[in-house]
C-alpha atoms as a PDB file:
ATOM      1  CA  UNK A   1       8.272 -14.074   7.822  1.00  0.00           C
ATOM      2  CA  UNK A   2       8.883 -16.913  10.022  1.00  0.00           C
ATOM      3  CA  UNK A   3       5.613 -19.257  12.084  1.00  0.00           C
ATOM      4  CA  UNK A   4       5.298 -19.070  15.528  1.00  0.00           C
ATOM      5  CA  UNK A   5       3.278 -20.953  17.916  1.00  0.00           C
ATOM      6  CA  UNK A   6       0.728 -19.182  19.666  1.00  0.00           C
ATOM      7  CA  UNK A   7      -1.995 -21.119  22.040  1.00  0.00           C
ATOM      8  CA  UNK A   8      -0.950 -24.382  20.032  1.00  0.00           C
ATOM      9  CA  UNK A   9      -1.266 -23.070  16.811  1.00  0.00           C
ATOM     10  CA  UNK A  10       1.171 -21.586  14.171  1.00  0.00           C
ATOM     11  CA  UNK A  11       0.704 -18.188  13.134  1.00  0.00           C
ATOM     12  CA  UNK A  12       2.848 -15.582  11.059  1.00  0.00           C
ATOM     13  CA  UNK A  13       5.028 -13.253  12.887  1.00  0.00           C
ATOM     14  CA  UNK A  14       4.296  -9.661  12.401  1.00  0.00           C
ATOM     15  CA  UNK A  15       6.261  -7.817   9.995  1.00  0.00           C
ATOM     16  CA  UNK A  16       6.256  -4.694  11.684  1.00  0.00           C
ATOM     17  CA  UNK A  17       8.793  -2.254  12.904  1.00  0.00           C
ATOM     18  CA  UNK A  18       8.772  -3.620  16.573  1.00  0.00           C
ATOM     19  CA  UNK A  19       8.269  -1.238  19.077  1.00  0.00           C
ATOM     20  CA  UNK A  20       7.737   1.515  16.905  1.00  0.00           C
ATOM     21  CA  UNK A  21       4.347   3.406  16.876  1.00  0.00           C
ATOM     22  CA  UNK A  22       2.531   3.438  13.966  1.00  0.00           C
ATOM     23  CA  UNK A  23       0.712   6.829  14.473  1.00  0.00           C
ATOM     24  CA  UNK A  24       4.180   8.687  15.036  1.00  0.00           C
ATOM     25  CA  UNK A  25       4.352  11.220  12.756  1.00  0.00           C
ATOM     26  CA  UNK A  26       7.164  10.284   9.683  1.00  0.00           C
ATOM     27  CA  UNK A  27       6.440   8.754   6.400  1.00  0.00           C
ATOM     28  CA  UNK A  28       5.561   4.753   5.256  1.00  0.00           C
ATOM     29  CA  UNK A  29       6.043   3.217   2.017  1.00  0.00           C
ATOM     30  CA  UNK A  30       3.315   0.577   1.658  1.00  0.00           C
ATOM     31  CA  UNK A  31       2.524  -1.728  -0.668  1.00  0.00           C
ATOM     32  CA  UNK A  32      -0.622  -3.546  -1.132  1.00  0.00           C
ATOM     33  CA  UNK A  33      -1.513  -6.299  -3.333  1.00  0.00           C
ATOM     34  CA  UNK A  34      -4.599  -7.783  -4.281  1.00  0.00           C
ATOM     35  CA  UNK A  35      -6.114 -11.169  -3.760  1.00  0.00           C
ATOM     36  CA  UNK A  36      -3.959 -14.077  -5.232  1.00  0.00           C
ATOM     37  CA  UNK A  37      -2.030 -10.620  -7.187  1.00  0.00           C
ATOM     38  CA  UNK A  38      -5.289 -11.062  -9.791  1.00  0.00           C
ATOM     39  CA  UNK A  39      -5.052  -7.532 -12.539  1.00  0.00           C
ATOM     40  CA  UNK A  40      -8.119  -5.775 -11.107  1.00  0.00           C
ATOM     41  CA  UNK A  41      -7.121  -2.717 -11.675  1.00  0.00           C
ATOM     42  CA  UNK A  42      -6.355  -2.423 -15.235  1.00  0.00           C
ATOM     43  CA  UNK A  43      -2.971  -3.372 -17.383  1.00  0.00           C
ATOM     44  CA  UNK A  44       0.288  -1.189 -18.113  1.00  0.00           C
ATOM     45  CA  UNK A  45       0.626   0.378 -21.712  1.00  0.00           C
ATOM     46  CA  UNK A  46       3.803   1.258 -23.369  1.00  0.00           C
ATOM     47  CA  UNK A  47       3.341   4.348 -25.621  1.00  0.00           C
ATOM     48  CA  UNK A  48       5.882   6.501 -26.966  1.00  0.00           C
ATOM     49  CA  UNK A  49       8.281   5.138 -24.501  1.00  0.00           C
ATOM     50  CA  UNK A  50       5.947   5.984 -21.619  1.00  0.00           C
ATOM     51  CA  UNK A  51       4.497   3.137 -19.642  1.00  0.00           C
ATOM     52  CA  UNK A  52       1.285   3.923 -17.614  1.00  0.00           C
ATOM     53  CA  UNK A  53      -1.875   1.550 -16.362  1.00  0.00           C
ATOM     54  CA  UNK A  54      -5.009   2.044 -18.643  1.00  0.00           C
ATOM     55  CA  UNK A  55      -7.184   1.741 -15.558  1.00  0.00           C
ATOM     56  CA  UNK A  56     -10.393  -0.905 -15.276  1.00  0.00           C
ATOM     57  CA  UNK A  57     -13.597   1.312 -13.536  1.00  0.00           C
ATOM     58  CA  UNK A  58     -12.114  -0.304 -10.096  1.00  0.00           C
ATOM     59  CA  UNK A  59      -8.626   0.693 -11.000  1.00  0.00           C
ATOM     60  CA  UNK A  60     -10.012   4.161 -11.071  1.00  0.00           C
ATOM     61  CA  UNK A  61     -11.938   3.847  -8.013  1.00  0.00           C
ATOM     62  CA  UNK A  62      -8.361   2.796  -6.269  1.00  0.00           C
ATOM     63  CA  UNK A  63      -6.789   5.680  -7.229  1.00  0.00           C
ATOM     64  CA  UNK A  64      -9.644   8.097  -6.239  1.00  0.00           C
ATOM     65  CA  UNK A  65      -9.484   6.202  -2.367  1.00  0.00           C
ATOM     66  CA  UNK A  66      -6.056   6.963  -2.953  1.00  0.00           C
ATOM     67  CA  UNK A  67      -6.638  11.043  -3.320  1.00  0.00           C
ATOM     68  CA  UNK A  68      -9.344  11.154  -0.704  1.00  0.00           C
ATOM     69  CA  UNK A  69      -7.265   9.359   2.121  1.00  0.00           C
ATOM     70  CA  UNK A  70      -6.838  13.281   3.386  1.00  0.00           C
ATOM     71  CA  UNK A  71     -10.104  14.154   3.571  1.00  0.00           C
ATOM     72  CA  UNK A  72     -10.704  11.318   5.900  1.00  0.00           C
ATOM     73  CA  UNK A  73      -7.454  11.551   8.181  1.00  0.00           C
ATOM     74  CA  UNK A  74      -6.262  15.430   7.449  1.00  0.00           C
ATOM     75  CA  UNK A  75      -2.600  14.287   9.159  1.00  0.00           C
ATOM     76  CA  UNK A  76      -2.239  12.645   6.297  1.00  0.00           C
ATOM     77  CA  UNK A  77       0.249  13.777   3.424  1.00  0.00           C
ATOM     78  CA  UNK A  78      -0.021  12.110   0.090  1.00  0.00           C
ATOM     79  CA  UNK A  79       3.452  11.628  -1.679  1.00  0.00           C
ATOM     80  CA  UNK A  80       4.410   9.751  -4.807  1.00  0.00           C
ATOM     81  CA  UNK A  81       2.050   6.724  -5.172  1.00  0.00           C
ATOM     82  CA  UNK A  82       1.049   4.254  -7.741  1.00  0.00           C
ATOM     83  CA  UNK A  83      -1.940   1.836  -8.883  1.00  0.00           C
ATOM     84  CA  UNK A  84      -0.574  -1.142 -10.891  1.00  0.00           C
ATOM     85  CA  UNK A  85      -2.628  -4.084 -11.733  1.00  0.00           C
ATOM     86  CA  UNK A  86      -2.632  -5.846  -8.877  1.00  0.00           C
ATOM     87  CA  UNK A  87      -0.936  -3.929  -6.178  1.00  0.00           C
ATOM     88  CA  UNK A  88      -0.430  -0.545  -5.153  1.00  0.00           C
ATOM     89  CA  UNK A  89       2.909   1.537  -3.879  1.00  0.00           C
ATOM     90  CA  UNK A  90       2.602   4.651  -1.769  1.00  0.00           C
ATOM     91  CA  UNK A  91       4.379   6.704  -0.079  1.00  0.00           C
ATOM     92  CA  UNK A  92       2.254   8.301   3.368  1.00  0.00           C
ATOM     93  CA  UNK A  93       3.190  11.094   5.524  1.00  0.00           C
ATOM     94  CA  UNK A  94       1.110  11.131   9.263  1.00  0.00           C
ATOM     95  CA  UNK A  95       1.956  15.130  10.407  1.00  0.00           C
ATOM     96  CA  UNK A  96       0.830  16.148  13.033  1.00  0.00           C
ATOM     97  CA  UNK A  97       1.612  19.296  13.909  1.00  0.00           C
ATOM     98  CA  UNK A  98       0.938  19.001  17.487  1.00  0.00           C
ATOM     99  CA  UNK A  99       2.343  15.703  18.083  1.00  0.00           C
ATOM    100  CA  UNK A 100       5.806  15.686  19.479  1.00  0.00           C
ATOM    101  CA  UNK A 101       6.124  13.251  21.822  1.00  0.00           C
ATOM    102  CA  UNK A 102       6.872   9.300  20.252  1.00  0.00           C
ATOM    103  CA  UNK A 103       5.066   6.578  22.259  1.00  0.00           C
ATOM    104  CA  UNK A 104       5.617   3.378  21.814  1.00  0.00           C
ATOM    105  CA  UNK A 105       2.651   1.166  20.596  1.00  0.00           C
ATOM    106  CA  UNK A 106      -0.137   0.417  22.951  1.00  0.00           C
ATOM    107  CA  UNK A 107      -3.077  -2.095  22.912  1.00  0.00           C
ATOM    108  CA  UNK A 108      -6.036  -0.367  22.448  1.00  0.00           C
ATOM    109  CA  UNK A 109      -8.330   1.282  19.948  1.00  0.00           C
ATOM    110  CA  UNK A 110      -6.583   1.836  16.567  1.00  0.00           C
ATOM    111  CA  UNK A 111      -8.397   4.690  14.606  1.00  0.00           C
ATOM    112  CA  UNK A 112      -6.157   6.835  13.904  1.00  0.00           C
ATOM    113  CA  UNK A 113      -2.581   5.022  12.682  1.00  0.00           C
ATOM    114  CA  UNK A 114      -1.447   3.482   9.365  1.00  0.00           C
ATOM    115  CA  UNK A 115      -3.322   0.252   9.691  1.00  0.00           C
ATOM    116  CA  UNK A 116      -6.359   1.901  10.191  1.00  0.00           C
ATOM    117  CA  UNK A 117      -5.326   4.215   7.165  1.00  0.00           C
ATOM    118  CA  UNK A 118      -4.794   1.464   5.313  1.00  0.00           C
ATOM    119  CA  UNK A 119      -7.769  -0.712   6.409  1.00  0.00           C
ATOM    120  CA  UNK A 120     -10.231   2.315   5.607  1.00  0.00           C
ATOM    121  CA  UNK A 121      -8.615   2.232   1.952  1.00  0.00           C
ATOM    122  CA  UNK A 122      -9.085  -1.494   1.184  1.00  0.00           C
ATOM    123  CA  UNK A 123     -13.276  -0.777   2.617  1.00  0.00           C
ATOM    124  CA  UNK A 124     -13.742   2.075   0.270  1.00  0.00           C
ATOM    125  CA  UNK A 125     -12.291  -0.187  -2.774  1.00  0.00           C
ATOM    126  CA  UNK A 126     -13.854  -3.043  -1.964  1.00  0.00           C
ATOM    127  CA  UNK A 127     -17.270  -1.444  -1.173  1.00  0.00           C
ATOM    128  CA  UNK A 128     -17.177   0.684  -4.539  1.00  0.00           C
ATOM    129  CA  UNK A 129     -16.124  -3.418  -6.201  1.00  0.00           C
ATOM    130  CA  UNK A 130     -19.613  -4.957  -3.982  1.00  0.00           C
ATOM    131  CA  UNK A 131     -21.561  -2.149  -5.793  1.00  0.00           C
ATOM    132  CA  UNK A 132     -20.923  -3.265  -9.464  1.00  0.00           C
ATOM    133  CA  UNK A 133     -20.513  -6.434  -8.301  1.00  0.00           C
ATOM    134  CA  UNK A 134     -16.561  -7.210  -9.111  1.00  0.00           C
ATOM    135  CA  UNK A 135     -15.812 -10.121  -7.421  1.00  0.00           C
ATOM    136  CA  UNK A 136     -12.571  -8.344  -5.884  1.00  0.00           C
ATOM    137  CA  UNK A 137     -10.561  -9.266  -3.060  1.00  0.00           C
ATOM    138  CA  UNK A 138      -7.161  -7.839  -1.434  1.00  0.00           C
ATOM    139  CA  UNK A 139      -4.467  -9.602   0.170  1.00  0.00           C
ATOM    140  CA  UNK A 140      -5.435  -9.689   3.986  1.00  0.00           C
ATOM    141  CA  UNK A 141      -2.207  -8.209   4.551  1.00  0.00           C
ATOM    142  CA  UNK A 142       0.170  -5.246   3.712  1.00  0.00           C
ATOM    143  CA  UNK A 143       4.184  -4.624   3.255  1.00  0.00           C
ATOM    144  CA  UNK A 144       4.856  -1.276   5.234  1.00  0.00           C
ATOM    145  CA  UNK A 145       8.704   0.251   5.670  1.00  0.00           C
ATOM    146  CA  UNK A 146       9.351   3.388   7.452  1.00  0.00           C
ATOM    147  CA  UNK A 147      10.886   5.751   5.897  1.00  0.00           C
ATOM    148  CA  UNK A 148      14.183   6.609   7.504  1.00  0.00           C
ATOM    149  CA  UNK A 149      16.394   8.998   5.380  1.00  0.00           C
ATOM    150  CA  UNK A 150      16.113  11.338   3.037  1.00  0.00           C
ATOM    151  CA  UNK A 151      18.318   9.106   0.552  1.00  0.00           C
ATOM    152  CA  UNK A 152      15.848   6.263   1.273  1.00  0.00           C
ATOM    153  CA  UNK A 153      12.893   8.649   0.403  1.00  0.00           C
ATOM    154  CA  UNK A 154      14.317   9.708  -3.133  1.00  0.00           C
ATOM    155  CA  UNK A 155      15.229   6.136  -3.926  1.00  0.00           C
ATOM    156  CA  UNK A 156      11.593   4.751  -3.005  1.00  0.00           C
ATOM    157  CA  UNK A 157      10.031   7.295  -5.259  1.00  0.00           C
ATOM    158  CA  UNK A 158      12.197   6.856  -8.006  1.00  0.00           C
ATOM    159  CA  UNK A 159      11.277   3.149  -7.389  1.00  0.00           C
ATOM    160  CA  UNK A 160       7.210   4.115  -7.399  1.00  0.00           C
ATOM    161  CA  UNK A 161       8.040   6.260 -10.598  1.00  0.00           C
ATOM    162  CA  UNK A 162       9.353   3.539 -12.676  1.00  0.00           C
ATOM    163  CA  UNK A 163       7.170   1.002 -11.534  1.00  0.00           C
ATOM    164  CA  UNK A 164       4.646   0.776 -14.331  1.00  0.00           C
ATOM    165  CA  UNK A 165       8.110   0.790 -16.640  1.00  0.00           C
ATOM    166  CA  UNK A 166       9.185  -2.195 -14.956  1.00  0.00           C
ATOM    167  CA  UNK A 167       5.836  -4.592 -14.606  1.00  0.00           C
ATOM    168  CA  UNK A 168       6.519  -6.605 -17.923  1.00  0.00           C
ATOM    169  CA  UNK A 169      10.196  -7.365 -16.620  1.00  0.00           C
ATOM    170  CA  UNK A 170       8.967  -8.072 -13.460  1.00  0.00           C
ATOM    171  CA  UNK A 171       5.720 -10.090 -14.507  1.00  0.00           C
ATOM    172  CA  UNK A 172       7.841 -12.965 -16.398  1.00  0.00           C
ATOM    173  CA  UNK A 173      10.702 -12.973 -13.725  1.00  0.00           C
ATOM    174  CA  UNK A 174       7.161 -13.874 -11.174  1.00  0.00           C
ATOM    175  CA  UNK A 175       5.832 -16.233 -13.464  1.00  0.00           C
ATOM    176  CA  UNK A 176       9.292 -18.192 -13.837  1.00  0.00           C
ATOM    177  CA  UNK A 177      10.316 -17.524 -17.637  1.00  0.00           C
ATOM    178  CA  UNK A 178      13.666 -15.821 -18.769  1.00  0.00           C
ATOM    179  CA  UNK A 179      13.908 -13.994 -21.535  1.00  0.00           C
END
């Protein structure tokens, strides 16, 4: 993402699809990371050749948001998603069946498109973390792609599959050590 200046200030460029309207129905992959990437939500065990997060109570809590994000927004479709430690893939599907006309993105109220999705997700963590009293934070933004192919689909969630098989690899090529 590259800085622009707005009103004599630098600020980061949106990393959305330009153009493109975000309450269209089709499906996202997002990802969404927690504060700083701290492991709030539990830590990946290998057993048996199976690797899978042993979740913390908040961990938990993530994935439940995660399952009730249609009973909040019923155009939403769940797909393949994952909770790792400190971020979170998913794949979501906005279908609406009466919505067949694209529009382009407007400035106005935004209830009912993936950022408010997504925003309503990160509240119902982070309320459920302000409860027990987890000092728990999430990045302040998110990665979103839309999903443009059906050979794109199977590849992201293949991707979201193996993810918890991949977090040691992927932990010490972050931190800067080679094995």
């Amino acid at each position: 993402m590259s800085e622009t200046h707005y009103r004599n200030k630098y600020r980061i460029s949106s990393a959305r699809l330009a153009g493109y309207d975000y309450s269209a129905n089709g499906i996202y992959f997002v990802t969404i990371c927690t504060r700083q990437k701290e492991c709030f939500f539990g830590e990946i065990i290998e057993t048996q050749d199976i690797a899978s997060l042993q979740t913390t109570p908040i961990g938990q809590q993530a994935i439940d948001c995660w399952l009730a994000i249609p009973h909040h927004y019923p155009f939403m479709l769940l797909d393949e998603f994952q909770v790792m430690p400190n971020h979170i893939h998913g794949l979501l599907c906005i279908d609406r069946s009466d919505d067949h006309d694209w529009q382009p993105n407007t400035f106005g109220p935004q209830s009912r498109n993936l950022a408010a999705i997504i925003r309503g997700y990160k509240i119902g963590v982070t309320t459920f973390a302000s409860r027990l009293g987890i000092d728990f934070g999430w990045q302040s933004r998110y990665h979103d792609r839309v999903v443009r192919n059906a050979d794109e689909l199977s590849r992201i969630r293949h991707y979201i599959a193996q993810n918890p098989a991949n977090w040691h690899h992927e932990r010490i090529n972050e931190i800067g050590l080679f094995m």
